[in-house]
PDB file of N, CA and C in Angstrom:
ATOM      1  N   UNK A   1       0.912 -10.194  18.368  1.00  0.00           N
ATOM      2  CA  UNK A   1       1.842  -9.092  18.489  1.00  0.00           C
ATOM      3  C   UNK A   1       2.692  -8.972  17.231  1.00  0.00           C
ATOM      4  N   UNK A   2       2.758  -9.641  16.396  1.00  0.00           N
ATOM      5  CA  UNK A   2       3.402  -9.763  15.183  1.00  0.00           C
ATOM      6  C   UNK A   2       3.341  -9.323  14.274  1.00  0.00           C
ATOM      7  N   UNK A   3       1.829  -9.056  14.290  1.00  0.00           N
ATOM      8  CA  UNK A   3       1.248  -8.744  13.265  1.00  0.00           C
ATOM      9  C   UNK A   3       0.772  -7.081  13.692  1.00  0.00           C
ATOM     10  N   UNK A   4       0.773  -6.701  14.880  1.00  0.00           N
ATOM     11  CA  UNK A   4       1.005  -5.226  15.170  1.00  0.00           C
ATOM     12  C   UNK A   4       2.247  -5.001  14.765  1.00  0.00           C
ATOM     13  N   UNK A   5       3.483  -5.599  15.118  1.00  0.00           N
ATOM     14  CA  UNK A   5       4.486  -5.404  15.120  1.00  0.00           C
ATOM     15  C   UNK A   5       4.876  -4.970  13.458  1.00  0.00           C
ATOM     16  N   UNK A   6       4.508  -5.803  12.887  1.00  0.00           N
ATOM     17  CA  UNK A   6       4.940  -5.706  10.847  1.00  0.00           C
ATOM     18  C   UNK A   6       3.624  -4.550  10.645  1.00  0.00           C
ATOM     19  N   UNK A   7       2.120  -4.229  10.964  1.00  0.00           N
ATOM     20  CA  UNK A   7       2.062  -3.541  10.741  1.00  0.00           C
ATOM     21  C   UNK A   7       2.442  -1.404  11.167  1.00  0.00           C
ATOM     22  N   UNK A   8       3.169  -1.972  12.355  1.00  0.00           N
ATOM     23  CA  UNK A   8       3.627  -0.794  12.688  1.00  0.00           C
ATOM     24  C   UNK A   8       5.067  -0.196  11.636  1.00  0.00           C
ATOM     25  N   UNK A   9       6.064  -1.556  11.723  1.00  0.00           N
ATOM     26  CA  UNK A   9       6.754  -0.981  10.684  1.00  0.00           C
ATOM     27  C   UNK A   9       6.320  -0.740   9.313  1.00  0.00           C
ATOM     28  N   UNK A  10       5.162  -1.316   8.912  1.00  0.00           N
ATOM     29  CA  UNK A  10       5.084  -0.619   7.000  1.00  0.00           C
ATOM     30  C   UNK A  10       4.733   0.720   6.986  1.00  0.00           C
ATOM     31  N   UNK A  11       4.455   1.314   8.872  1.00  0.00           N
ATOM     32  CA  UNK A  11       4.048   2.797   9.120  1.00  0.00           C
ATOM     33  C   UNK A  11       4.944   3.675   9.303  1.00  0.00           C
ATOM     34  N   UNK A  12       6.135   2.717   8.838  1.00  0.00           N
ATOM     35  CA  UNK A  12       7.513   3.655   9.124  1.00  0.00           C
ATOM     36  C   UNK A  12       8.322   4.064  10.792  1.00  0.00           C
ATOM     37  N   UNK A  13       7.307   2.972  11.564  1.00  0.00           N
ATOM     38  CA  UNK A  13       7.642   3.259  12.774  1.00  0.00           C
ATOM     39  C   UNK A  13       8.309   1.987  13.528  1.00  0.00           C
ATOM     40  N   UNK A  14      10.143   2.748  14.213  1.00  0.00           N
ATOM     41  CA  UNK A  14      10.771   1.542  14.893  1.00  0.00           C
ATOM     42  C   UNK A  14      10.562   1.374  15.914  1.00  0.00           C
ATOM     43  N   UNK A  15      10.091   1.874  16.691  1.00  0.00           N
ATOM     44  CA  UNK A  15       9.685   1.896  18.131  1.00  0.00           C
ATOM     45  C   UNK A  15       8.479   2.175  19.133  1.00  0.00           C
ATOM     46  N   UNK A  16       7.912   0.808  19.311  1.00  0.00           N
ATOM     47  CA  UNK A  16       6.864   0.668  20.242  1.00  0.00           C
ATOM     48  C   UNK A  16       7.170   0.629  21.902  1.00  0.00           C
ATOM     49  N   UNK A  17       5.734   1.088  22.329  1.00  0.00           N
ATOM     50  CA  UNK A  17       6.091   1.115  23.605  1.00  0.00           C
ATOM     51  C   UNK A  17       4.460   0.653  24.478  1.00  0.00           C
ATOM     52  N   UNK A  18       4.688   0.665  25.561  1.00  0.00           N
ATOM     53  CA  UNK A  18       2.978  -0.077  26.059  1.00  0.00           C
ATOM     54  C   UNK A  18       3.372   0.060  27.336  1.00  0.00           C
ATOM     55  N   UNK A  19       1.969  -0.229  28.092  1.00  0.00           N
ATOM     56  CA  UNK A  19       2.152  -0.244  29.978  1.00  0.00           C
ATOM     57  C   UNK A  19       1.544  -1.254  30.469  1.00  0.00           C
ATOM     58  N   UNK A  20       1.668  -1.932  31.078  1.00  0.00           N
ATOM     59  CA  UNK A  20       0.397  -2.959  32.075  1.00  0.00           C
ATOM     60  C   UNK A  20       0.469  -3.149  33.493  1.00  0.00           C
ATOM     61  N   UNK A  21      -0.259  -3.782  34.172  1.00  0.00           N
ATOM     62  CA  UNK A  21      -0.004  -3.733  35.132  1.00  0.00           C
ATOM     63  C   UNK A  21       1.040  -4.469  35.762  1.00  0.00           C
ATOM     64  N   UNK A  22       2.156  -3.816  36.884  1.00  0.00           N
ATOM     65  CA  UNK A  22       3.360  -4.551  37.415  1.00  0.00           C
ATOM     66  C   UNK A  22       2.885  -5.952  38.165  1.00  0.00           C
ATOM     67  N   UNK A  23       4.145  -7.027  37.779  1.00  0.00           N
ATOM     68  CA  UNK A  23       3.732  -7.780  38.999  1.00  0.00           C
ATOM     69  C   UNK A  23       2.792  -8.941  38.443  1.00  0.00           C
ATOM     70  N   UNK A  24       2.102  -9.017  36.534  1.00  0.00           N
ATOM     71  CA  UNK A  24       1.455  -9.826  36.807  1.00  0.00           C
ATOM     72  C   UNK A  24       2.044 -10.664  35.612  1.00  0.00           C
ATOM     73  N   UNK A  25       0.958 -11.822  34.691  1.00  0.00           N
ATOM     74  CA  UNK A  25       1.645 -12.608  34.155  1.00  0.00           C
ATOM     75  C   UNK A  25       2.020 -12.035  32.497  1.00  0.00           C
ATOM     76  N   UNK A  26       1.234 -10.970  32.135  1.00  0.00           N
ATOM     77  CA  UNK A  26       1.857  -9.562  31.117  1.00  0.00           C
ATOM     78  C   UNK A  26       3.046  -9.313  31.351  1.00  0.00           C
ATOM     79  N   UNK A  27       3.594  -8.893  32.316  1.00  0.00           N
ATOM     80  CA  UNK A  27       5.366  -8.795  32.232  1.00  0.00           C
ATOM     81  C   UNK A  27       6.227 -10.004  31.736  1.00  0.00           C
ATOM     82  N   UNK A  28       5.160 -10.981  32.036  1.00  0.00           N
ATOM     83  CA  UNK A  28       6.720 -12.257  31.628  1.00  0.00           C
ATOM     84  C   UNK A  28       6.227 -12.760  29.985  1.00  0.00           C
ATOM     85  N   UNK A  29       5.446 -12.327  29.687  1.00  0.00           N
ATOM     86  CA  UNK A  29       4.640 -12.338  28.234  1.00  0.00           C
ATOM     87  C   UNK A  29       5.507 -11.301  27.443  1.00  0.00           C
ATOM     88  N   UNK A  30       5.440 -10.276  28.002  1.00  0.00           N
ATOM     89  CA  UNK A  30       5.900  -9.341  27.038  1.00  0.00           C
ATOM     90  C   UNK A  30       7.516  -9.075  27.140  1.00  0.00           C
ATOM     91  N   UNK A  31       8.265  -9.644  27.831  1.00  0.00           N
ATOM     92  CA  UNK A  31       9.543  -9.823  28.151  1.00  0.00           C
ATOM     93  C   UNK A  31       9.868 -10.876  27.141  1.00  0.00           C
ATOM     94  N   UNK A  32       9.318 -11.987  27.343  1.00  0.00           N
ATOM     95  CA  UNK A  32       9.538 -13.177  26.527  1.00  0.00           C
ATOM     96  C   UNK A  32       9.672 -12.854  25.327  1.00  0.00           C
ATOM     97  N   UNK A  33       8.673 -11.707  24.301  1.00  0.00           N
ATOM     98  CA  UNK A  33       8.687 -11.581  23.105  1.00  0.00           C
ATOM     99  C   UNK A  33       9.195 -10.068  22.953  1.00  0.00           C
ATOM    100  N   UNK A  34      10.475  -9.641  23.640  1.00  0.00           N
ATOM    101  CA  UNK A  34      11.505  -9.066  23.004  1.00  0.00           C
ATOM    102  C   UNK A  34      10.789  -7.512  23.697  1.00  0.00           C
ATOM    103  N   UNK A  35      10.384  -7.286  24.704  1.00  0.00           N
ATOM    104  CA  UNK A  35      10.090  -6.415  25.042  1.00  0.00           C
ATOM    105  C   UNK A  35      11.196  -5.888  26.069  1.00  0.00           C
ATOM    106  N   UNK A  36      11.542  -4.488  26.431  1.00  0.00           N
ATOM    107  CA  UNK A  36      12.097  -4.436  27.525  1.00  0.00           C
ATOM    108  C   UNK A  36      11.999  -3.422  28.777  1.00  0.00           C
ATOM    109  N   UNK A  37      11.579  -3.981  29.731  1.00  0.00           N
ATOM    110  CA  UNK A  37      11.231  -3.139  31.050  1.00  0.00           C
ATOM    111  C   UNK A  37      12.123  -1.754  31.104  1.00  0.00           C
ATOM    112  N   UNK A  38      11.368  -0.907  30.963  1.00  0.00           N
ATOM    113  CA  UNK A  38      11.698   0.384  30.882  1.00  0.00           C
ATOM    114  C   UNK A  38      11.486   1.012  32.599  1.00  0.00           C
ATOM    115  N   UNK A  39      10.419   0.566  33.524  1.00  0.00           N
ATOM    116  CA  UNK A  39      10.777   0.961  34.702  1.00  0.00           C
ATOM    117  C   UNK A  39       9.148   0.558  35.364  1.00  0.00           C
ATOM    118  N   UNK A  40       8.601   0.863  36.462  1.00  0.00           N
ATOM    119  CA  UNK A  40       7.471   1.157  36.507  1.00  0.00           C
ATOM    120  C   UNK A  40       7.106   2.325  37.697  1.00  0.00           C
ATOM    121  N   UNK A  41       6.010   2.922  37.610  1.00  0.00           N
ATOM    122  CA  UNK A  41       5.591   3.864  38.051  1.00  0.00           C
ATOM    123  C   UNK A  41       4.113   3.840  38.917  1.00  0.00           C
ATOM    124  N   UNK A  42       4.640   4.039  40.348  1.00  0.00           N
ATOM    125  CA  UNK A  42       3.600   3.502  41.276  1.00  0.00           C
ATOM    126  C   UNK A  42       2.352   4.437  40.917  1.00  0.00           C
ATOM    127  N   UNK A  43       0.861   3.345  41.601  1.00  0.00           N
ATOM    128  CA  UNK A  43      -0.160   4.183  41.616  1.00  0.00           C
ATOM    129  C   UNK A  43      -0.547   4.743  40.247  1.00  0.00           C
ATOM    130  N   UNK A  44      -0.045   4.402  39.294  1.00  0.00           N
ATOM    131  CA  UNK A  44      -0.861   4.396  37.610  1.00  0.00           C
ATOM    132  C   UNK A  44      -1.554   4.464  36.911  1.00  0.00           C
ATOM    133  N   UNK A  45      -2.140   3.424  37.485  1.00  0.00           N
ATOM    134  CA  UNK A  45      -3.479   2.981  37.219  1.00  0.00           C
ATOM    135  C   UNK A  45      -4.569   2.328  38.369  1.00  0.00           C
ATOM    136  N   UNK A  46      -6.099   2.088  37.664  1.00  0.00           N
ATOM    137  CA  UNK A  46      -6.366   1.802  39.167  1.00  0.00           C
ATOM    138  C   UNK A  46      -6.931   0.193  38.001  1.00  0.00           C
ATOM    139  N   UNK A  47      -7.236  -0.445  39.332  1.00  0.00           N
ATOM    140  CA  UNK A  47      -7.996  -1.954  39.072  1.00  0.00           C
ATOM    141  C   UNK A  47      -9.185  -1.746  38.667  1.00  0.00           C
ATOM    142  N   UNK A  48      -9.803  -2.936  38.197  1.00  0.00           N
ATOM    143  CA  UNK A  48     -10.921  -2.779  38.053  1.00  0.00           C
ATOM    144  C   UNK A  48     -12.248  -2.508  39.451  1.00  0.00           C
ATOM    145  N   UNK A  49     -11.639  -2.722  40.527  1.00  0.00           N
ATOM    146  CA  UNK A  49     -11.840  -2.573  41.655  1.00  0.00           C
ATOM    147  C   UNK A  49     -11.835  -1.263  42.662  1.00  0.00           C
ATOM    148  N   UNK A  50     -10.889  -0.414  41.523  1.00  0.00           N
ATOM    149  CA  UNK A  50     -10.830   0.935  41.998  1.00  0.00           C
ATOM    150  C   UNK A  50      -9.300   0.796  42.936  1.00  0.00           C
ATOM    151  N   UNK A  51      -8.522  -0.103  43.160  1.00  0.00           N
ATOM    152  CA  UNK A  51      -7.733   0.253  43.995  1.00  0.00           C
ATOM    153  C   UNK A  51      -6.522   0.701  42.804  1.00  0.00           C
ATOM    154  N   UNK A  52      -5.614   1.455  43.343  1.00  0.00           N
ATOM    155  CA  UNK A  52      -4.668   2.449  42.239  1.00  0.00           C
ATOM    156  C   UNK A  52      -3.453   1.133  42.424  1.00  0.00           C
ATOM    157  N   UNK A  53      -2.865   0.902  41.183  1.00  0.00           N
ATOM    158  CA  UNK A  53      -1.947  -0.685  40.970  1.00  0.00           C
ATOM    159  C   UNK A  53      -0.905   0.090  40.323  1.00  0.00           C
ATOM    160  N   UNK A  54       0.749   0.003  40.341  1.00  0.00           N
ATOM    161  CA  UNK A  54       1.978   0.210  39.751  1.00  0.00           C
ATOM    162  C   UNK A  54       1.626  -0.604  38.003  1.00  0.00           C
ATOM    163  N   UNK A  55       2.047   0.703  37.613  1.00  0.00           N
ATOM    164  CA  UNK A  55       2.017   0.022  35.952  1.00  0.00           C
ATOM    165  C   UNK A  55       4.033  -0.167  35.520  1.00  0.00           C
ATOM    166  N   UNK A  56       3.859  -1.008  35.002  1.00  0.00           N
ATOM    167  CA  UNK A  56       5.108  -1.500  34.497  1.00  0.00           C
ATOM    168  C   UNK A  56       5.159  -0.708  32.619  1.00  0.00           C
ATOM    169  N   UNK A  57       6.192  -0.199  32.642  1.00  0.00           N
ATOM    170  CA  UNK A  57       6.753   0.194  30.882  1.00  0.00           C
ATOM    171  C   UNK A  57       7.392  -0.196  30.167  1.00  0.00           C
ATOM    172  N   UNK A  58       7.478  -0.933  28.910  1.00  0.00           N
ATOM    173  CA  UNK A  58       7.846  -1.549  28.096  1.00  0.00           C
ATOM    174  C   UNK A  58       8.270  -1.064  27.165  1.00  0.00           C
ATOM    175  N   UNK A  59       9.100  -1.026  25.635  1.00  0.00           N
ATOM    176  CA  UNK A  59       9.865  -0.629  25.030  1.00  0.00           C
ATOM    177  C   UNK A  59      10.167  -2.129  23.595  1.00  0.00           C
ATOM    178  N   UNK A  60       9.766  -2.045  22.619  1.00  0.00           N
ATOM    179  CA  UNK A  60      10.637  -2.773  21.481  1.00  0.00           C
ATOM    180  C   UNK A  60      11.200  -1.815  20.539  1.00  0.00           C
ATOM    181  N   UNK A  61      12.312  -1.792  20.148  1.00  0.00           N
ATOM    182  CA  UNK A  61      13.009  -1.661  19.064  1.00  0.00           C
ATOM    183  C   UNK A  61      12.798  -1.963  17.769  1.00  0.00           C
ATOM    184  N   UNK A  62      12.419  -1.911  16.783  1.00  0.00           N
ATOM    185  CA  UNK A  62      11.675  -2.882  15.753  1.00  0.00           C
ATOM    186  C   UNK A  62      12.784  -2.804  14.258  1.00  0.00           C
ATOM    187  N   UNK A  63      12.860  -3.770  14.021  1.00  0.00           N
ATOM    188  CA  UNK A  63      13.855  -3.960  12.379  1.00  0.00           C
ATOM    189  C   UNK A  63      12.680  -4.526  11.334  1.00  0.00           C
ATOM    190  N   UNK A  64      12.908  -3.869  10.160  1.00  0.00           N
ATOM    191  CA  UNK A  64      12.458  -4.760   9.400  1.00  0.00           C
ATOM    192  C   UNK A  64      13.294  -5.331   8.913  1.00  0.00           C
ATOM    193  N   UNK A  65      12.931  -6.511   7.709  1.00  0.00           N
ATOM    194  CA  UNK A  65      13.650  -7.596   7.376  1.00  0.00           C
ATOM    195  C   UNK A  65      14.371  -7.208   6.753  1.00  0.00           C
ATOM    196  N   UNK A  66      15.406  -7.523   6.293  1.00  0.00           N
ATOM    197  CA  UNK A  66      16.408  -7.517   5.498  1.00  0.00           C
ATOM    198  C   UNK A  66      16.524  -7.978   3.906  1.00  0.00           C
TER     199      UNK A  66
END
């Protein structure tokens, strides 16, 4: 993610955003590395199974270095 992350900013861009599914071990992954739960929105997406699953939304802020 780091390396998306530095190459998103040399694209001039501060703010990323992404979805996954709610509820699994991706939320505490992407929380951990500075992400922040923006909300989630039932029925989203479906499984690989076909059943329709709540996707969770995410949000970083991005700085470059100083």
């Amino acid at each position: 993610m780091c390396a998306v992350e530095e190459a998103a900013l040399d694209r001039g861009l501060t703010l990323l955003w992404l979805t996954t599914h709610d509820a699994t071990d991706a939320c505490a992954f992407y929380e951990a590395i500075g992400y922040v739960r923006l909300g989630v929105m039932p029925s989203y997406s479906l499984r690989p199974d076909g059943t329709p699953t709540p996707a969770a939304f995410y949000f970083k802020e991005l700085r470059g270095s100083s």
